[in-house]
Protein backbone atom coordinates (compact mmCIF):
# COMPACT_ATOMS: atom_id res chain seq x y z
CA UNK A 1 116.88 -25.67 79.37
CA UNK A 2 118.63 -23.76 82.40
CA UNK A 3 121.74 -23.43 80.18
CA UNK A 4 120.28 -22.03 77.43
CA UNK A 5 118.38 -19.53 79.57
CA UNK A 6 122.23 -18.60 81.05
CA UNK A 7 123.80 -18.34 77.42
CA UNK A 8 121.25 -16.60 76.30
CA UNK A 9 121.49 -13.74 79.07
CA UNK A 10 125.59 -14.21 78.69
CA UNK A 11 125.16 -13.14 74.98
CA UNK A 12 122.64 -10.19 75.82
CA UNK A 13 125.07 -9.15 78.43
CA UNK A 14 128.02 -8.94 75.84
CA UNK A 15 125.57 -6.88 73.04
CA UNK A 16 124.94 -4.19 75.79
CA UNK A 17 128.63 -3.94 76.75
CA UNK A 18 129.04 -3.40 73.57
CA UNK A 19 126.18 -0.62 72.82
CA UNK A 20 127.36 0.39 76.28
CA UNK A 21 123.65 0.07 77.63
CA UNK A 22 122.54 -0.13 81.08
CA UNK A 23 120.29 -3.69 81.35
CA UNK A 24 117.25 -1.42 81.74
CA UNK A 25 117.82 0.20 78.33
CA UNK A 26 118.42 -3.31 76.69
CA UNK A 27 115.29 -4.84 78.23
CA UNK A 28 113.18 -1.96 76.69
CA UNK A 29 114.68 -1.81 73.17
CA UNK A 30 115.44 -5.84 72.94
CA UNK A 31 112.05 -6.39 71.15
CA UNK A 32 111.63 -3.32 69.18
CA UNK A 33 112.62 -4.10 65.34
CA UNK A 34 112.88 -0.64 64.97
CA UNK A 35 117.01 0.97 65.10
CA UNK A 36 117.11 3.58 67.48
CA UNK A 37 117.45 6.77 66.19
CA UNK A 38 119.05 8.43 69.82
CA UNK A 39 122.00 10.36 67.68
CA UNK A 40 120.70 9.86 64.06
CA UNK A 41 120.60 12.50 61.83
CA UNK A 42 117.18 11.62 60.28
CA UNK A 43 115.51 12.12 64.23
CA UNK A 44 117.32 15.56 64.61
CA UNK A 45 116.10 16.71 61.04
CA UNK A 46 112.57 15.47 61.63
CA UNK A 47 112.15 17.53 64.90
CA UNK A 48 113.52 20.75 63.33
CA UNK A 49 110.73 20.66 60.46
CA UNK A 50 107.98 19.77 63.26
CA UNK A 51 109.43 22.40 65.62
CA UNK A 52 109.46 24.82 63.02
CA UNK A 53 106.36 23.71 60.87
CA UNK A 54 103.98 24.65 64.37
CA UNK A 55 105.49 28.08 64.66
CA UNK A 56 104.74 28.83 60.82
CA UNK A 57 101.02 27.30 61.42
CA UNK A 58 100.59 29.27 64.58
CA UNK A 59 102.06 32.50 62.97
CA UNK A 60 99.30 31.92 59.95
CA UNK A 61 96.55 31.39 62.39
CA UNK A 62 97.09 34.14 64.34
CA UNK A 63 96.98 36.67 60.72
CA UNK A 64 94.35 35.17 59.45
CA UNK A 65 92.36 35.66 63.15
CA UNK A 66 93.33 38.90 62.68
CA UNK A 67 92.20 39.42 58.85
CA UNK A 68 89.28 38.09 59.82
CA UNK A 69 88.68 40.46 62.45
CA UNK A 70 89.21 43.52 60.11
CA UNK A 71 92.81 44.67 62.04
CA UNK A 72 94.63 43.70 58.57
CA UNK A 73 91.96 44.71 56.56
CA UNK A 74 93.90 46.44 53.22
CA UNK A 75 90.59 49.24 53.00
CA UNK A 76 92.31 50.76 55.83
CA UNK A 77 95.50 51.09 54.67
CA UNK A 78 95.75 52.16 51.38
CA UNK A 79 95.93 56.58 51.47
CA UNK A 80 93.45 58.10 49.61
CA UNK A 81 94.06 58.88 45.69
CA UNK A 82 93.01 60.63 43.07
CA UNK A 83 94.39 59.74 39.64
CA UNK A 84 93.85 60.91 35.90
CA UNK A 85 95.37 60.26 32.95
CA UNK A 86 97.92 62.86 32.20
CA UNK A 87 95.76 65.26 30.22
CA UNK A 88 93.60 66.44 33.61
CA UNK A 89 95.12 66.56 37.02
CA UNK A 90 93.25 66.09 40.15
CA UNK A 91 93.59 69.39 42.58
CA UNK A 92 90.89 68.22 45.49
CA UNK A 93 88.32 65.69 46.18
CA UNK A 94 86.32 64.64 48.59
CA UNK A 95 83.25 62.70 49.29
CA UNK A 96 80.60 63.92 51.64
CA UNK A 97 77.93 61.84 53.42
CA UNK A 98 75.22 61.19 53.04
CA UNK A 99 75.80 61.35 49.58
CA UNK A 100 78.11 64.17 47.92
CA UNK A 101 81.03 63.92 45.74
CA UNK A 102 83.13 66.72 44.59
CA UNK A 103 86.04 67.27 42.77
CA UNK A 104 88.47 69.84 41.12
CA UNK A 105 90.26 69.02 38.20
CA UNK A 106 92.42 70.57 35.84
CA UNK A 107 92.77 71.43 32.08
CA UNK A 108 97.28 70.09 31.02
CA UNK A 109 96.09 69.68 27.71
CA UNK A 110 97.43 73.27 26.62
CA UNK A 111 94.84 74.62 24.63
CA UNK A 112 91.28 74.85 25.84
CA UNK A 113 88.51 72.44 25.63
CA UNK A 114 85.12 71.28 26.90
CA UNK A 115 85.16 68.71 29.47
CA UNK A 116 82.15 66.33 30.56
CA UNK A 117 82.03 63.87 33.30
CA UNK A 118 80.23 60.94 34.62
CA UNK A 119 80.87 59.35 37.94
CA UNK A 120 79.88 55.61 38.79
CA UNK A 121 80.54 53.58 41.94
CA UNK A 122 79.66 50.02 42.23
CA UNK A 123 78.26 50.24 45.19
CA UNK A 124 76.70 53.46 45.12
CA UNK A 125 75.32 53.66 41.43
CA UNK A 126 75.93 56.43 38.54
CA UNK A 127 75.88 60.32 38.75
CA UNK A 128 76.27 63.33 36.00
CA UNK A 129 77.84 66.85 37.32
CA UNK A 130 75.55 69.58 36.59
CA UNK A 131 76.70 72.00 34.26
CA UNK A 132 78.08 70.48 31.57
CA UNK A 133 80.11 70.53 29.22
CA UNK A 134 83.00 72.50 31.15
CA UNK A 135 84.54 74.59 29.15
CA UNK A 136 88.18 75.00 30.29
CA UNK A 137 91.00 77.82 29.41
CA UNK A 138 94.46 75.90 29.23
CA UNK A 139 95.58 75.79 32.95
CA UNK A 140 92.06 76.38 34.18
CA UNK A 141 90.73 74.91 37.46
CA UNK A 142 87.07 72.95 37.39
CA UNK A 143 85.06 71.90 40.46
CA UNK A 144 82.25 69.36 39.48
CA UNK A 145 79.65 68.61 42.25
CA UNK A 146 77.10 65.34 42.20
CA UNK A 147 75.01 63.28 44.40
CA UNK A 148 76.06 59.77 43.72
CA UNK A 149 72.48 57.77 45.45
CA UNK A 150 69.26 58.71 47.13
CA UNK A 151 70.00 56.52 50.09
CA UNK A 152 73.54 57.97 50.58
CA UNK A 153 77.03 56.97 51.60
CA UNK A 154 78.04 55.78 54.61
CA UNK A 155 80.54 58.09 56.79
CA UNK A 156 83.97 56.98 57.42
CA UNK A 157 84.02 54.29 55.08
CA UNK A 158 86.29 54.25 52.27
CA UNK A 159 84.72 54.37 48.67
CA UNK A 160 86.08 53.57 45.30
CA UNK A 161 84.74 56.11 42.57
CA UNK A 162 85.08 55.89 38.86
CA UNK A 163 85.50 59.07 36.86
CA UNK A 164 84.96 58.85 32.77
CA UNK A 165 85.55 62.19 31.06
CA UNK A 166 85.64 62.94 27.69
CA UNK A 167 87.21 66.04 26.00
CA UNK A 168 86.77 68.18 22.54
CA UNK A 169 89.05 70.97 21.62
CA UNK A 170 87.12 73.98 21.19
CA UNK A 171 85.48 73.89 17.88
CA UNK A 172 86.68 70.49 17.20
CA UNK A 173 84.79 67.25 16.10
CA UNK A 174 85.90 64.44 18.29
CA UNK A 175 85.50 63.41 21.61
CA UNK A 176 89.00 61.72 23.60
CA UNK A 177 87.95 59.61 26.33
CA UNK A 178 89.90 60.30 29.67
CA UNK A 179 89.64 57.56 33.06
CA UNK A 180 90.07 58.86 36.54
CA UNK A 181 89.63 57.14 40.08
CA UNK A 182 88.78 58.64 43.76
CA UNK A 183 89.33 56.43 46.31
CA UNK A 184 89.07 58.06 50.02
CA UNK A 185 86.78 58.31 53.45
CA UNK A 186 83.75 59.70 53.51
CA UNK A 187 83.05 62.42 55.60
C-alpha cells in the first residue's frame, strides 16, 4: 500500500511539472472536475458583461431616482408654444392664475372673416371668449379673453390648452374648423 501511495504522489508530481503548478495550487484544484478557466477566453468575456452590466444598472437606477423625484420631469422642459394651423397665427398668450387665459391671434386667410373660439383643458374644464363671433379684416390682430374654472389654475405650473376655432368668410355659408394648442406657465 506504501508504494502505491509513493507512485501515486510521483505521478501528481510529474502533472504539476507539467501545468507548471506549485504543490499548493495542485492540492486545491486536484478534486475540482471543473477546467480552470485562469487564461480562458470564456472567464475574461464573462467579467466584461458583469463589469459592464452593473454600471448600465446603476446608471438606470440613478435616472429613474431622479425621474421619480421630478429633476427629469419632461413638463419642465419643453418651452412654451402656441400653434395654429396655418390659416391663424398665434401673436401672444398667456395664462393667468387663478384662472385667466388670453390670447391674440391673427387673421392669414387673406380676405376677412368671422372667427369663434372655444377653449378646453383637461384638467381645467371648457371656456367660450366673450364677444363672439370676431370679425377679422385680412391681417387683423384678435385678443380673446376667458376664465377657464371657478376654482382656478395653479401658478407656475405648466398647462396644456386646447383651442377649436371655426371660421366663415364674410357673407359665406360654411363654417372651416381650425385646431390650436397653448402650452406654457401660469402666472
Amino acid at each position: 500500500m506504501r508504494a502505491k501511495v509513493l507512485y501515486r504522489f510521483k505521478s501528481e508530481k510529474r502533472i504539476m511539472k507539467q501545468r507548471g503548478q506549485s504543490a499548493l495550487e495542485f492540492l486545491m484544484l486536484r478534486n475540482r472536475k471543473i477546467p480552470m478557466l485562469k487564461n480562458s477566453r470564456a472567464q475574461s468575456a464573462l467579467e466584461f458583461l458583469m463589469t459592464y452590466g452593473w454600471a448600465i444598472l446603476i446608471m438606470l437606477v440613478a435616472i429613474a431616482a431622479l425621474t421619480y423625484f421630478g429633476v427629469l420631469s419632461p413638463n419642465r422642459l419643453l418651452p412654451s408654444r402656441c400653434t395654429f394651423s396655418p390659416e391663424v397665427s398665434c401673436e401672444e398668450f398667456q395664462i393667468k392664475s387663478p384662472a385667466t387665459v388670453a390670447f391674440k391671434f391673427k387673421n392669414n386667410l387673406g380676405f376677412a372673416a368671422d372667427f369663434t373660439a372655444t377653449l378646453n383643458s383637461t384638467e381645467f374644464g371648457t371656456c367660450v371668449p366673450a364677444g363672439q363671433p370676431f370679425s377679422l379684416g385680412a391681417g387683423k390682430i384678435q385678443e380673446a379673453t376667458c376664465a377657464l374654472t371657478p376654482g382656478g389654475v395653479p401658478g407656475n405650473e405648466k398647462i396644456k390648452v386646447q383651442v377649436y376655432m371655426t371660421y366663415k368668410k364674410l357673407g359665406g355659408s360654411y363654417d372651416t374648423p381650425i385646431q390650436g394648442e397653448l402650452y406654457t406657465t401660469s402666472s
